[in-house]
Each structure stands twice: as C-alpha cells, then as structure tokens.
PDB file of N, CA and C in Angstrom:
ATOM      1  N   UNK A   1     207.344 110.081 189.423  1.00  0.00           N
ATOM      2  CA  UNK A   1     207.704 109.079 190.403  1.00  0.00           C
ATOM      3  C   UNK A   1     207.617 107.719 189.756  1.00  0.00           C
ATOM      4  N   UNK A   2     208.377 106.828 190.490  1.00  0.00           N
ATOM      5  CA  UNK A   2     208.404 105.257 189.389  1.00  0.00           C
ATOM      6  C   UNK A   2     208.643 104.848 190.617  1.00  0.00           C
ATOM      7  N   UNK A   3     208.291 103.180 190.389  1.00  0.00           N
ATOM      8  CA  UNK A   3     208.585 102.486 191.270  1.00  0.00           C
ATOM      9  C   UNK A   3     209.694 102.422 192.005  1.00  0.00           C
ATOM     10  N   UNK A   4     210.900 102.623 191.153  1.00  0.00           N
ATOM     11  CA  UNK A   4     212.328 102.248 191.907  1.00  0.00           C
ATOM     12  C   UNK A   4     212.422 103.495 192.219  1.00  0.00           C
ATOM     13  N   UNK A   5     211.741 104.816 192.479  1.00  0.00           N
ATOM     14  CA  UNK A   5     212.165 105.855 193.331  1.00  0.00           C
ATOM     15  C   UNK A   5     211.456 105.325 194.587  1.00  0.00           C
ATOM     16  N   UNK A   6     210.462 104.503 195.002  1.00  0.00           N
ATOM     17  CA  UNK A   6     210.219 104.197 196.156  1.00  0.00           C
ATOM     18  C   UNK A   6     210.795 103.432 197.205  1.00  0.00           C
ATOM     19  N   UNK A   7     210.656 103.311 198.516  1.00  0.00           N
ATOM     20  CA  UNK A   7     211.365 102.932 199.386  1.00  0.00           C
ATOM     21  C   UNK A   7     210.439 101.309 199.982  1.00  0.00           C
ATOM     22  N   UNK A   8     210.786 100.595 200.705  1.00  0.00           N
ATOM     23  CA  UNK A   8     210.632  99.509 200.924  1.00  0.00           C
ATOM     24  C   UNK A   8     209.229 100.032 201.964  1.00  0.00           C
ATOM     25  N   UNK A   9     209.132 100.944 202.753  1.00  0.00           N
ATOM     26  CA  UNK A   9     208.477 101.329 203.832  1.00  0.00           C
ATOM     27  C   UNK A   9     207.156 102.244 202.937  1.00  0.00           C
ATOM     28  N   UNK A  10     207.704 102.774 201.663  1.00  0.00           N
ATOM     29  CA  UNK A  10     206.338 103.093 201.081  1.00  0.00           C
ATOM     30  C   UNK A  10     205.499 102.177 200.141  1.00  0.00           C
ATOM     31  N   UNK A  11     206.359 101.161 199.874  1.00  0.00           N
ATOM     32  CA  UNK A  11     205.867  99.658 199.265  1.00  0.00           C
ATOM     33  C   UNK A  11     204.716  99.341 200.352  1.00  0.00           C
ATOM     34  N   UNK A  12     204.977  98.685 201.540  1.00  0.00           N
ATOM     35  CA  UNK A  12     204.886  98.257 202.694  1.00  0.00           C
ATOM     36  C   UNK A  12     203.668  99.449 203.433  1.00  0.00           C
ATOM     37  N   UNK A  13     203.795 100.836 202.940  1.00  0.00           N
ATOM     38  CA  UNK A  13     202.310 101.663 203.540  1.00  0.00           C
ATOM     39  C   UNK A  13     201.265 101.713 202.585  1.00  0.00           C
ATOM     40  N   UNK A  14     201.502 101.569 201.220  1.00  0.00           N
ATOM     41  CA  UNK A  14     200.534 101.597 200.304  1.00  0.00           C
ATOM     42  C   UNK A  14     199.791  99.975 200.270  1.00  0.00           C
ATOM     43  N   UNK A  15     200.622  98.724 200.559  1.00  0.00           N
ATOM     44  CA  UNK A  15     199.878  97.837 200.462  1.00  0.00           C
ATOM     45  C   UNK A  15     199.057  97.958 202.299  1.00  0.00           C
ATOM     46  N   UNK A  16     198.838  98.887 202.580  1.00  0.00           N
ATOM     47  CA  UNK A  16     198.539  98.895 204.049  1.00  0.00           C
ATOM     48  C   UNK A  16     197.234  99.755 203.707  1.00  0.00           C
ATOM     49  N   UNK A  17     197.726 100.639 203.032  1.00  0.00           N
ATOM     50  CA  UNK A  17     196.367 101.826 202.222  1.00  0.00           C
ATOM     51  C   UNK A  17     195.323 101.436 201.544  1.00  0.00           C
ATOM     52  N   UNK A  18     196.128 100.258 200.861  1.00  0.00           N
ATOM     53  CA  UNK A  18     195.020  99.854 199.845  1.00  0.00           C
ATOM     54  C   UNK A  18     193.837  98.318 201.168  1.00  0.00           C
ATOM     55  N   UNK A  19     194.872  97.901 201.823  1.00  0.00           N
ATOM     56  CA  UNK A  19     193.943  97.336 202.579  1.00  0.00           C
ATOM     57  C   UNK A  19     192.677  98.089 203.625  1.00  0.00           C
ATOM     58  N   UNK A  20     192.945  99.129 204.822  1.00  0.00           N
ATOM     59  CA  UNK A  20     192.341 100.090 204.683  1.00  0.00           C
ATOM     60  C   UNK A  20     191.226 100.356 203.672  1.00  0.00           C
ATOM     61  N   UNK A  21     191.617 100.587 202.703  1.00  0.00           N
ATOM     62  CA  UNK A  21     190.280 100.876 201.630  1.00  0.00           C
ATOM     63  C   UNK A  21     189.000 100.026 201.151  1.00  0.00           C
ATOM     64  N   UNK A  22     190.175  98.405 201.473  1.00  0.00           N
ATOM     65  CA  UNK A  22     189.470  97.356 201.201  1.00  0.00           C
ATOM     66  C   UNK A  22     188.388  97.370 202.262  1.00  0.00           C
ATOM     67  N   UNK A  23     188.718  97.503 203.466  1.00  0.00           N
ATOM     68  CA  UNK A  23     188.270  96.957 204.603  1.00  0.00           C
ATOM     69  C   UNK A  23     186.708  98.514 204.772  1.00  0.00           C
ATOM     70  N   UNK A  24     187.478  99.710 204.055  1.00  0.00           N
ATOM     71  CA  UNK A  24     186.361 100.979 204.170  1.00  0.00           C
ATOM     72  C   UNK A  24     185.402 100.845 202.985  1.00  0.00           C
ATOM     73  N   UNK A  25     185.593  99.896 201.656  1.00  0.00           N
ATOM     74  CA  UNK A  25     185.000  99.827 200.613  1.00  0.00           C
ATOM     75  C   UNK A  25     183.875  98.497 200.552  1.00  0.00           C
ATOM     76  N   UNK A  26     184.349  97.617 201.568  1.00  0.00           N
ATOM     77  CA  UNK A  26     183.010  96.275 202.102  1.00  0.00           C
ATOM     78  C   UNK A  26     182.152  96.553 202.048  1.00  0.00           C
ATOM     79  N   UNK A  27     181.457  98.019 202.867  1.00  0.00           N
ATOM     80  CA  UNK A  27     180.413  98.272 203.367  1.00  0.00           C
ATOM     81  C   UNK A  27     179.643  99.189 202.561  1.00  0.00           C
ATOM     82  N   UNK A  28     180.064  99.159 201.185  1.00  0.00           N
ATOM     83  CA  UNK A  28     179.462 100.320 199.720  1.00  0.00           C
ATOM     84  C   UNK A  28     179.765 101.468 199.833  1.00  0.00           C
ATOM     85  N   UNK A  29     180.616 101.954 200.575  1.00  0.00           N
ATOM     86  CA  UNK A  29     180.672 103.642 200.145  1.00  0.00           C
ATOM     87  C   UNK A  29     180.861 103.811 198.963  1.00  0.00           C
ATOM     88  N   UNK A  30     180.053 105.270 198.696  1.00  0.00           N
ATOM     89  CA  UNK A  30     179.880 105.445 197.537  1.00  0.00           C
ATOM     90  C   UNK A  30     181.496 105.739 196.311  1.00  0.00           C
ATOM     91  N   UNK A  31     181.180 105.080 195.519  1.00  0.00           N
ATOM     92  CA  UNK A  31     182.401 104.830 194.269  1.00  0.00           C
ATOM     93  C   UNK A  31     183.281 105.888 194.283  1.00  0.00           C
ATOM     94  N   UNK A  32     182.974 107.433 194.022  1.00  0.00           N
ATOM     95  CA  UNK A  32     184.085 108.369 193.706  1.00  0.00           C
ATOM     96  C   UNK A  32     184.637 109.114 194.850  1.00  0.00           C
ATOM     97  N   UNK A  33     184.100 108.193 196.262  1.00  0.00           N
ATOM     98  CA  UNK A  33     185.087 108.441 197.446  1.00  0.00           C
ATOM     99  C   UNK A  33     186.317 107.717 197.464  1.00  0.00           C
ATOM    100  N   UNK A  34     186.605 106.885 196.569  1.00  0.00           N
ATOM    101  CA  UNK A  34     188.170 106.282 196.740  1.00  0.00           C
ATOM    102  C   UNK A  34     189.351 106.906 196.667  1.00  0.00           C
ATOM    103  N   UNK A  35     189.173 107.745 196.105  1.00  0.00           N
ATOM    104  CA  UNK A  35     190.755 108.448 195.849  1.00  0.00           C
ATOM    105  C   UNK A  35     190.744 109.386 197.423  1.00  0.00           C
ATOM    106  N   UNK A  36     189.566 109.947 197.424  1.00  0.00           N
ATOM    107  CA  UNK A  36     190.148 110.677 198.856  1.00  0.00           C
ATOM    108  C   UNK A  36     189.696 109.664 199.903  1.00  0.00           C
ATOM    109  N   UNK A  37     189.454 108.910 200.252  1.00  0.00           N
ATOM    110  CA  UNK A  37     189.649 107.499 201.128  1.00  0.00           C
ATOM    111  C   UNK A  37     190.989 107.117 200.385  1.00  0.00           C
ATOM    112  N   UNK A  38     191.529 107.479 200.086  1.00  0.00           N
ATOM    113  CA  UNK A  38     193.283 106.508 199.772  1.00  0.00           C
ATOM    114  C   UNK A  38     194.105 108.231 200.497  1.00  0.00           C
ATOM    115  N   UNK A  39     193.805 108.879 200.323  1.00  0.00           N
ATOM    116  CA  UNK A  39     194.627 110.237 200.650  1.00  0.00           C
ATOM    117  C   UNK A  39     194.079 110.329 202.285  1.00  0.00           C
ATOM    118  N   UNK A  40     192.850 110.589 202.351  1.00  0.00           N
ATOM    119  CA  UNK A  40     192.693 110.096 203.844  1.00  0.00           C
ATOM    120  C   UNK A  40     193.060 108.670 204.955  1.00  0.00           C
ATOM    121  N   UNK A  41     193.641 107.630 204.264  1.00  0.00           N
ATOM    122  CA  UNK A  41     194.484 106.894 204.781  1.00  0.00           C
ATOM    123  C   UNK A  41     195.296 107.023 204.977  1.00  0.00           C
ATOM    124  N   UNK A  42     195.886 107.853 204.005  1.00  0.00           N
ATOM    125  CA  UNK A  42     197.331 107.739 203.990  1.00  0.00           C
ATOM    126  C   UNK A  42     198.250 109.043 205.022  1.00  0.00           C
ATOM    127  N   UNK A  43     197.001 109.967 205.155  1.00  0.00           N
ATOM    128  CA  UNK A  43     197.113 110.728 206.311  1.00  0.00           C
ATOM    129  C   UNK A  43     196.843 110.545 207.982  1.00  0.00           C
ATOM    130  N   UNK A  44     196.002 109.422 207.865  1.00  0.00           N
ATOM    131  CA  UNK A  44     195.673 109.019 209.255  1.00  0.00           C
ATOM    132  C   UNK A  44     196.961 107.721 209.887  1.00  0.00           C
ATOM    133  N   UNK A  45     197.589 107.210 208.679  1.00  0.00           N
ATOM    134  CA  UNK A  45     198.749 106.540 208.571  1.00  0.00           C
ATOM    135  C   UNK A  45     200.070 107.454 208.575  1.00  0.00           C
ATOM    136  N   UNK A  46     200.152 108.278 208.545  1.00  0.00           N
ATOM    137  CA  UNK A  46     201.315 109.430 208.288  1.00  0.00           C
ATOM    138  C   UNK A  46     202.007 108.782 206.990  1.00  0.00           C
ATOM    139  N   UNK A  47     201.725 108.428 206.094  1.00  0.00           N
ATOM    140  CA  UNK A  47     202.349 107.566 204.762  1.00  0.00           C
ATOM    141  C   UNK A  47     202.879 108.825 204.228  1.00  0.00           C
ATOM    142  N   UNK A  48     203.925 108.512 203.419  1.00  0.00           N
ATOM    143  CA  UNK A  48     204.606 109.498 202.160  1.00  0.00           C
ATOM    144  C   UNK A  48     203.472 109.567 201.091  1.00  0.00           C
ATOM    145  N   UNK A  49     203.350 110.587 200.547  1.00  0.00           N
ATOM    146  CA  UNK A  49     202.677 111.123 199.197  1.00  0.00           C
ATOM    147  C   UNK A  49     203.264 109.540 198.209  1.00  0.00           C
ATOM    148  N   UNK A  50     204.329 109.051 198.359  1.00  0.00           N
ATOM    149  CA  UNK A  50     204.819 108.226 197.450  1.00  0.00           C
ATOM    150  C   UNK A  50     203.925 106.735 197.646  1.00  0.00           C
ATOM    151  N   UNK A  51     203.721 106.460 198.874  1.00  0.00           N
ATOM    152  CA  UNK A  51     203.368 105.262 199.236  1.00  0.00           C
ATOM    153  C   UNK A  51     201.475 105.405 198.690  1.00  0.00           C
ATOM    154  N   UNK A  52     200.995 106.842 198.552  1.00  0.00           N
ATOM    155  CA  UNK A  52     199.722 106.989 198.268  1.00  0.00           C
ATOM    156  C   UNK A  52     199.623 106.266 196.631  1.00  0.00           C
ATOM    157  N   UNK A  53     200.643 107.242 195.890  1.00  0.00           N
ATOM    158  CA  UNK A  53     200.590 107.372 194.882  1.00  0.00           C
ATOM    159  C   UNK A  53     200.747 105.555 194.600  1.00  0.00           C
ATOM    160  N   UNK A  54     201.608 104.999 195.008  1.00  0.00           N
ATOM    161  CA  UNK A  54     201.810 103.545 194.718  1.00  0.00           C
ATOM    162  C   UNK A  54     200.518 102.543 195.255  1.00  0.00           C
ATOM    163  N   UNK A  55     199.605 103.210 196.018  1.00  0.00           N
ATOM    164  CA  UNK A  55     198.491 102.187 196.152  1.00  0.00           C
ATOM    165  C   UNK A  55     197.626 102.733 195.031  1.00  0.00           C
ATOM    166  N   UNK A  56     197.427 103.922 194.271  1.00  0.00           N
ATOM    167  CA  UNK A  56     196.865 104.094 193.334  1.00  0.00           C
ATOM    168  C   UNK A  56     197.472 103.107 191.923  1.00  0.00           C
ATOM    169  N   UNK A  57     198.773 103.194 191.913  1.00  0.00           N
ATOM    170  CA  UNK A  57     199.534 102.163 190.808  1.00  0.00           C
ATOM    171  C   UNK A  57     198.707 100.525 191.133  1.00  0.00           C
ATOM    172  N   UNK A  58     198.999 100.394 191.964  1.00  0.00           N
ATOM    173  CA  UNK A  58     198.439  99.055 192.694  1.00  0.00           C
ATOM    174  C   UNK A  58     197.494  98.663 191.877  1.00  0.00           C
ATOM    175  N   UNK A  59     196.291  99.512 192.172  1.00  0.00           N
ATOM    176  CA  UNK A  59     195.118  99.389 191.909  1.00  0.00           C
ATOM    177  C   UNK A  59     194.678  99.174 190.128  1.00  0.00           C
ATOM    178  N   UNK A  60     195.274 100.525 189.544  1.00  0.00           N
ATOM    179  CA  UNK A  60     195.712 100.827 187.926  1.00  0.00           C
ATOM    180  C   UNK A  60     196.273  99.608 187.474  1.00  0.00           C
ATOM    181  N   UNK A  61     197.540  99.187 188.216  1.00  0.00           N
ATOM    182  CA  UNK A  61     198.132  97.455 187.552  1.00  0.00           C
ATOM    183  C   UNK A  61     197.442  96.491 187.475  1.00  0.00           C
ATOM    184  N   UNK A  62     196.587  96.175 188.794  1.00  0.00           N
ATOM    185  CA  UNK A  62     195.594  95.387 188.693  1.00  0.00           C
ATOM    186  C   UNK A  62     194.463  95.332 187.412  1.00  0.00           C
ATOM    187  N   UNK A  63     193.969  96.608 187.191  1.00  0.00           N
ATOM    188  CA  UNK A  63     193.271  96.677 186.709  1.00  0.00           C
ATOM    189  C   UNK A  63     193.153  96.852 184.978  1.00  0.00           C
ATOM    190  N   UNK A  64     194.255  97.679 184.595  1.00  0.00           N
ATOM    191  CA  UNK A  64     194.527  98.239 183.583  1.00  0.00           C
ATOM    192  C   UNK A  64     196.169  97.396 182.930  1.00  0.00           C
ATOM    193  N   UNK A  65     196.526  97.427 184.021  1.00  0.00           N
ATOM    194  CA  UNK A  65     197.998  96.728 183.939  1.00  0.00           C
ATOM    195  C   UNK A  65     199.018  97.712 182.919  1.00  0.00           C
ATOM    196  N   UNK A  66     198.938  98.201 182.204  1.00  0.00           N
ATOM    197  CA  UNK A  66     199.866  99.187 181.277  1.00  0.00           C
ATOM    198  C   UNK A  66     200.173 100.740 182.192  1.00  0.00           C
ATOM    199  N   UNK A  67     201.487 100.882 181.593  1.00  0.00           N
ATOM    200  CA  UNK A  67     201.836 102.028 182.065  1.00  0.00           C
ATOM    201  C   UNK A  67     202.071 102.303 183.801  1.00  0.00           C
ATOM    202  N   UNK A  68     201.900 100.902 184.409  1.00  0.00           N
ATOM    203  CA  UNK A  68     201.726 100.902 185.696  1.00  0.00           C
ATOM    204  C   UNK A  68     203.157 102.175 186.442  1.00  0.00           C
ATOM    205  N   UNK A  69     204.296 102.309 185.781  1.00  0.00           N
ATOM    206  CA  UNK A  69     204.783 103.504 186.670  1.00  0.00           C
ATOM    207  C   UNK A  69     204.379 104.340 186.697  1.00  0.00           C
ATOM    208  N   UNK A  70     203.678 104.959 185.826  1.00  0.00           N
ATOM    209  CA  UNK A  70     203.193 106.232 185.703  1.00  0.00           C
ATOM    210  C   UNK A  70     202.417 106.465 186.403  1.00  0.00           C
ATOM    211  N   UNK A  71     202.393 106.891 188.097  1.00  0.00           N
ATOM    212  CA  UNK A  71     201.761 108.096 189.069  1.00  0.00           C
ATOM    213  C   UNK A  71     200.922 108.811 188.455  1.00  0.00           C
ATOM    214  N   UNK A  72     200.920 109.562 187.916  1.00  0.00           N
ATOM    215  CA  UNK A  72     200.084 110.901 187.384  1.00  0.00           C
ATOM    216  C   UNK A  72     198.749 109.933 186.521  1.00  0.00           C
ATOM    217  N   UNK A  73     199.357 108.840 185.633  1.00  0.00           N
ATOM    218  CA  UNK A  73     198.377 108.302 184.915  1.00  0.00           C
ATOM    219  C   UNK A  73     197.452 107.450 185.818  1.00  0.00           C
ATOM    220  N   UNK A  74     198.137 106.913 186.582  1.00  0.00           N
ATOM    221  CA  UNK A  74     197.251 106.326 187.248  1.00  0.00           C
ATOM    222  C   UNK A  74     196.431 106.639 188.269  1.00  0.00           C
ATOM    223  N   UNK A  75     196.718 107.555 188.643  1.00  0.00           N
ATOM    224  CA  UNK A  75     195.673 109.355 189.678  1.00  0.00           C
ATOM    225  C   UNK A  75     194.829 109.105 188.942  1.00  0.00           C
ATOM    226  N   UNK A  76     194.977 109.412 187.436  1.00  0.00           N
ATOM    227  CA  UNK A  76     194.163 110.417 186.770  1.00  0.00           C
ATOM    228  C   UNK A  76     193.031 109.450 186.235  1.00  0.00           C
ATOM    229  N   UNK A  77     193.624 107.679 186.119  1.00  0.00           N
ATOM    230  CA  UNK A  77     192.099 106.899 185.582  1.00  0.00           C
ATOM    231  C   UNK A  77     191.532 106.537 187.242  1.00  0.00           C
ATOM    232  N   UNK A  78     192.267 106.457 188.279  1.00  0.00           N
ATOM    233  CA  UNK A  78     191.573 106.135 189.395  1.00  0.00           C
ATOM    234  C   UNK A  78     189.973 106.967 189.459  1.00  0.00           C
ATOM    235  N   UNK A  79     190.484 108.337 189.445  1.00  0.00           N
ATOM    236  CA  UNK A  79     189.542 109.474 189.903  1.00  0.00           C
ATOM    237  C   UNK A  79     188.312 109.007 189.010  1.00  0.00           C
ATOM    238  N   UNK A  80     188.690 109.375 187.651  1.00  0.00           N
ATOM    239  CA  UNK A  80     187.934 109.037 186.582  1.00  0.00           C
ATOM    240  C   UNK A  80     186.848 107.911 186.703  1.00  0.00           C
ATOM    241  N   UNK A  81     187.504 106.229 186.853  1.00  0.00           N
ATOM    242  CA  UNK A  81     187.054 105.405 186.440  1.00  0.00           C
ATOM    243  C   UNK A  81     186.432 104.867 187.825  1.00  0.00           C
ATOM    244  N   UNK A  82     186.584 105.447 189.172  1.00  0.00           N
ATOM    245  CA  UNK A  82     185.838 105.367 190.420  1.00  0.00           C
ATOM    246  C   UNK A  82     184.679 106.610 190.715  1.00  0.00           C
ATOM    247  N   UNK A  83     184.864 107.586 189.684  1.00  0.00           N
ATOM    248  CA  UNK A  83     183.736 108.734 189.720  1.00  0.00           C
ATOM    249  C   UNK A  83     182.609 108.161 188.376  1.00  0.00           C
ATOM    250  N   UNK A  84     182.770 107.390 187.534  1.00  0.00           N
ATOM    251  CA  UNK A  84     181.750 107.076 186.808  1.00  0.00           C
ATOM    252  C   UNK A  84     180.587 107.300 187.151  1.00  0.00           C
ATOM    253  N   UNK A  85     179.400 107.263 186.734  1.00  0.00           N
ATOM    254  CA  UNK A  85     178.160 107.398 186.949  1.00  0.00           C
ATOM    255  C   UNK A  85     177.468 105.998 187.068  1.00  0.00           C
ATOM    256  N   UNK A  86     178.030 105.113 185.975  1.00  0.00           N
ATOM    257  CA  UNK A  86     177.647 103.728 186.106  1.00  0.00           C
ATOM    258  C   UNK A  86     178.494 102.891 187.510  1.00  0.00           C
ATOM    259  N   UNK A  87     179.932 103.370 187.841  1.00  0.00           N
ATOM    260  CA  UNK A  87     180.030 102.641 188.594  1.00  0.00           C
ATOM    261  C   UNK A  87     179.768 102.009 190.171  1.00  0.00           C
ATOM    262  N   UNK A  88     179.504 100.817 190.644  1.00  0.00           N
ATOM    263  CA  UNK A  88     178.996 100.705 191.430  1.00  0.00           C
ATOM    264  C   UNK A  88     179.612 100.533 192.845  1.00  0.00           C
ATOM    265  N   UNK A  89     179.555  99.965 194.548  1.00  0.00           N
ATOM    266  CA  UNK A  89     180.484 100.438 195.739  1.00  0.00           C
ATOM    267  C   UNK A  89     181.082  98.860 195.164  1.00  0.00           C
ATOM    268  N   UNK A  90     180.501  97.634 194.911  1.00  0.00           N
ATOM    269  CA  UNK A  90     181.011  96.759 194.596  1.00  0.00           C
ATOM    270  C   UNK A  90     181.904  96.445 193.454  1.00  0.00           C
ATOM    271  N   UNK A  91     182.133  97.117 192.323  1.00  0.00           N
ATOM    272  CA  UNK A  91     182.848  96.557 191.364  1.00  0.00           C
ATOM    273  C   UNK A  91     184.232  97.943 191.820  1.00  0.00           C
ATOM    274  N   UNK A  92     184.095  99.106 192.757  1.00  0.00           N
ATOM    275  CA  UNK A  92     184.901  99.755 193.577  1.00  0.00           C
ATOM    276  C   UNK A  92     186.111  98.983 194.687  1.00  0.00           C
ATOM    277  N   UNK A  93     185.016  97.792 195.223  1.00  0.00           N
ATOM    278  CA  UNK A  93     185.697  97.004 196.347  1.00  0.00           C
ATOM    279  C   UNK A  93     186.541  96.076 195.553  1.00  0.00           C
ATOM    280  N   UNK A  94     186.389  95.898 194.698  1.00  0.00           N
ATOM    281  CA  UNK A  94     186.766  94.308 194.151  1.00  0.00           C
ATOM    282  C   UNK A  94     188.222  95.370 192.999  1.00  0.00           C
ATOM    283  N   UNK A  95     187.893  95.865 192.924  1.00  0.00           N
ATOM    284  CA  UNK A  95     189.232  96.594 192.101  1.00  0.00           C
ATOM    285  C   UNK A  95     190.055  97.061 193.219  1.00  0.00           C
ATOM    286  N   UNK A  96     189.920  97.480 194.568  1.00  0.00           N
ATOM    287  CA  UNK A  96     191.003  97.756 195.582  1.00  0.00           C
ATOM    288  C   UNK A  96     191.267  96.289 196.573  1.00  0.00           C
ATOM    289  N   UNK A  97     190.444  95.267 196.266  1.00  0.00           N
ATOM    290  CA  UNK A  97     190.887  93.984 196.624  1.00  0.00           C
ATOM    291  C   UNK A  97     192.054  93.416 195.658  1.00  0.00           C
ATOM    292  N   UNK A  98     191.988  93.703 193.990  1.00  0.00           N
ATOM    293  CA  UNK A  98     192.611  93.204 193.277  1.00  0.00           C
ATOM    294  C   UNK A  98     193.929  94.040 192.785  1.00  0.00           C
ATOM    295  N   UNK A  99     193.920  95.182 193.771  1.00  0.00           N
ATOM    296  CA  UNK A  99     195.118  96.209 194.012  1.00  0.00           C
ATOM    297  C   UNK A  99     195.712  95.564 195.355  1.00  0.00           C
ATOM    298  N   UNK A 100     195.227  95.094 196.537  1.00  0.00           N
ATOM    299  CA  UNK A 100     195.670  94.376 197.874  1.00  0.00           C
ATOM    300  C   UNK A 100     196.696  93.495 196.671  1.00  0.00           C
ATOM    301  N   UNK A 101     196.177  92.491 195.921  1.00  0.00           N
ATOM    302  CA  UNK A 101     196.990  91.294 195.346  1.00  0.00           C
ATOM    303  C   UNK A 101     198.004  91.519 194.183  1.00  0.00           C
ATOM    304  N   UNK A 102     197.469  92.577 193.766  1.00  0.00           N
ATOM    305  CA  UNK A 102     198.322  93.019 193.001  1.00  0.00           C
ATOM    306  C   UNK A 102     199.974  93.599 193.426  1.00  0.00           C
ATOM    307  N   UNK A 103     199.150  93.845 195.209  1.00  0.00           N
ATOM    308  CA  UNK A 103     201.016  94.258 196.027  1.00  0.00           C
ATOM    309  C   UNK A 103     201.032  93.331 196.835  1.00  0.00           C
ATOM    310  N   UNK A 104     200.996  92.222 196.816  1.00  0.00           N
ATOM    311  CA  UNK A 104     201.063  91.546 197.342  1.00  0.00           C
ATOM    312  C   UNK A 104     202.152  90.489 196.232  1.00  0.00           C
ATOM    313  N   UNK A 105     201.265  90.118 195.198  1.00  0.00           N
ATOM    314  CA  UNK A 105     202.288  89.687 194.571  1.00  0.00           C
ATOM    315  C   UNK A 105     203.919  90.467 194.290  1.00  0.00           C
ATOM    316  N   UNK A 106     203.853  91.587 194.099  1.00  0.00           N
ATOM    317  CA  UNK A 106     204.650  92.297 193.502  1.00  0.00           C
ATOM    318  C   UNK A 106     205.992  92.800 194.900  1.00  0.00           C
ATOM    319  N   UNK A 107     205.047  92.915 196.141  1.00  0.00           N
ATOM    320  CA  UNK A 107     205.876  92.527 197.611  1.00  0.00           C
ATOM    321  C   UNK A 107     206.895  90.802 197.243  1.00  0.00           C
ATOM    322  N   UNK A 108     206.278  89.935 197.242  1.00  0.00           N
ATOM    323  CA  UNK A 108     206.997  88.866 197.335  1.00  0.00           C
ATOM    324  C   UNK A 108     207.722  88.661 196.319  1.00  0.00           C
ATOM    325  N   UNK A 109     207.748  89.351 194.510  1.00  0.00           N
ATOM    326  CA  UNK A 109     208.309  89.069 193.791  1.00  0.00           C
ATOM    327  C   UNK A 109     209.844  89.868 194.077  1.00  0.00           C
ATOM    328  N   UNK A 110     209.695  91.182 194.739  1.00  0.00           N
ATOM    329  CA  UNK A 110     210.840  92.171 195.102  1.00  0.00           C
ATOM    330  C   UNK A 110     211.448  91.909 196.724  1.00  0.00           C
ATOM    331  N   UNK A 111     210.812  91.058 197.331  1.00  0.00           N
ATOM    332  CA  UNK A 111     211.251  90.667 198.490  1.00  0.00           C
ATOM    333  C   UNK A 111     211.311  91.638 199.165  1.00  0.00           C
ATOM    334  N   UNK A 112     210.183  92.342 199.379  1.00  0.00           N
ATOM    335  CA  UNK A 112     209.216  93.050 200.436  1.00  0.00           C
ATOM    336  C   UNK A 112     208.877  92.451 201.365  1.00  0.00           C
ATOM    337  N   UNK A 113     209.407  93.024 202.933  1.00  0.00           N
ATOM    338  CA  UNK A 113     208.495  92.774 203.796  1.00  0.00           C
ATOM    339  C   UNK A 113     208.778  91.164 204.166  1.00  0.00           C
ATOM    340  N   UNK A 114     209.970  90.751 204.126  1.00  0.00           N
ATOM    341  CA  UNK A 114     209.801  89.185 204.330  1.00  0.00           C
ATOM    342  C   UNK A 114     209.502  88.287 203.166  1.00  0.00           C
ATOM    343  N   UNK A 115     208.712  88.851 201.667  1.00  0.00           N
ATOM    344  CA  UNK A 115     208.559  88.270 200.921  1.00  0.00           C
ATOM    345  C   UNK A 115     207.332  87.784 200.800  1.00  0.00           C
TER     346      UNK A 115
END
C-alpha cells in the first residue's frame, strides 16, 4: 500500500486515529498498547485497514521519516519501537502527537480536508 493508493476519507480517518490515540495515550497507557489502540480505533471508527495503516506511516514519518510509504515497514518499527522495554507512556504520547502533525501538515500540503 502507498500513499497514492489511499483515498481522501482514509487520509482524513487516520489523522482522526492518530488523534484518538493522542487523546488515549495522555493518561500513560502502557507503551506496547499502541498498535492495538490504533487497530482498536480504527474499528470503533469503522476506518479502512488503509486509513490504519496510514496513521501508523504518520507516526513512522514523524519519527523516522524514511521509507515513509512503506506500510509493512512501518507496522513493523511501530510494534517494535512502542514494545521496547525502555520505552516509556510519555515519549509513546509525544510520538503519536508528532504523527497528529505530521498529518496534519501533509493534509494541508495535499489539500485534504479543506487544507
């Protein structure tokens, strides 16, 4: 999956997912609940598998910034690098805050949503 296979409405549910997460990640849940807190959003949202996968990109761009189409790669350091042992609910929140801005910018640069 790549970005330009996505639709404007799964742009538009993943930056909705990743807020959600923001708003479930304030309060410290523990770090290697994020990925299924992004799949459990995205089910209580009825979101496409696509719009999941793109709040995981979100997050990966923000953070990592390379390779950002790559879905699968970016699953695969989410799980990873939110299941750490060192990592903590706060440096968790602040990487799905800096995934919110990361589609946020990337909404207004593609003229998402009003822009």
């Amino acid at each position: 999956m790549s970005t330009g296979d996505a639709t404007e409405r799964d742009h538009l549910d993943a930056l909705a997912l990743l807020r959600d997460a923001a708003r479930a990640t304030a309060g410290g849940r523990e770090p290697g609940a994020l990925d299924g807190l992004l799949d459990d959003a995205a089910v209580a949202r009825a979101a496409s598998p696509t719009a999941a996968s793109l709040a995981r990109m979100y997050v990966f761009a923000a953070r990592v910034g390379a390779a950002t189409a790559d879905a699968e790669r970016a699953a695969t350091w989410l799980r990873g690098w939110s299941s750490a042992a060192r990592r903590t609910p706060q440096e968790v929140h602040a990487a799905v805050v800096d995934g919110v801005r990361f589609g946020e910018r990337l909404h207004r640069a593609l003229g998402i949503g009003g822009g």
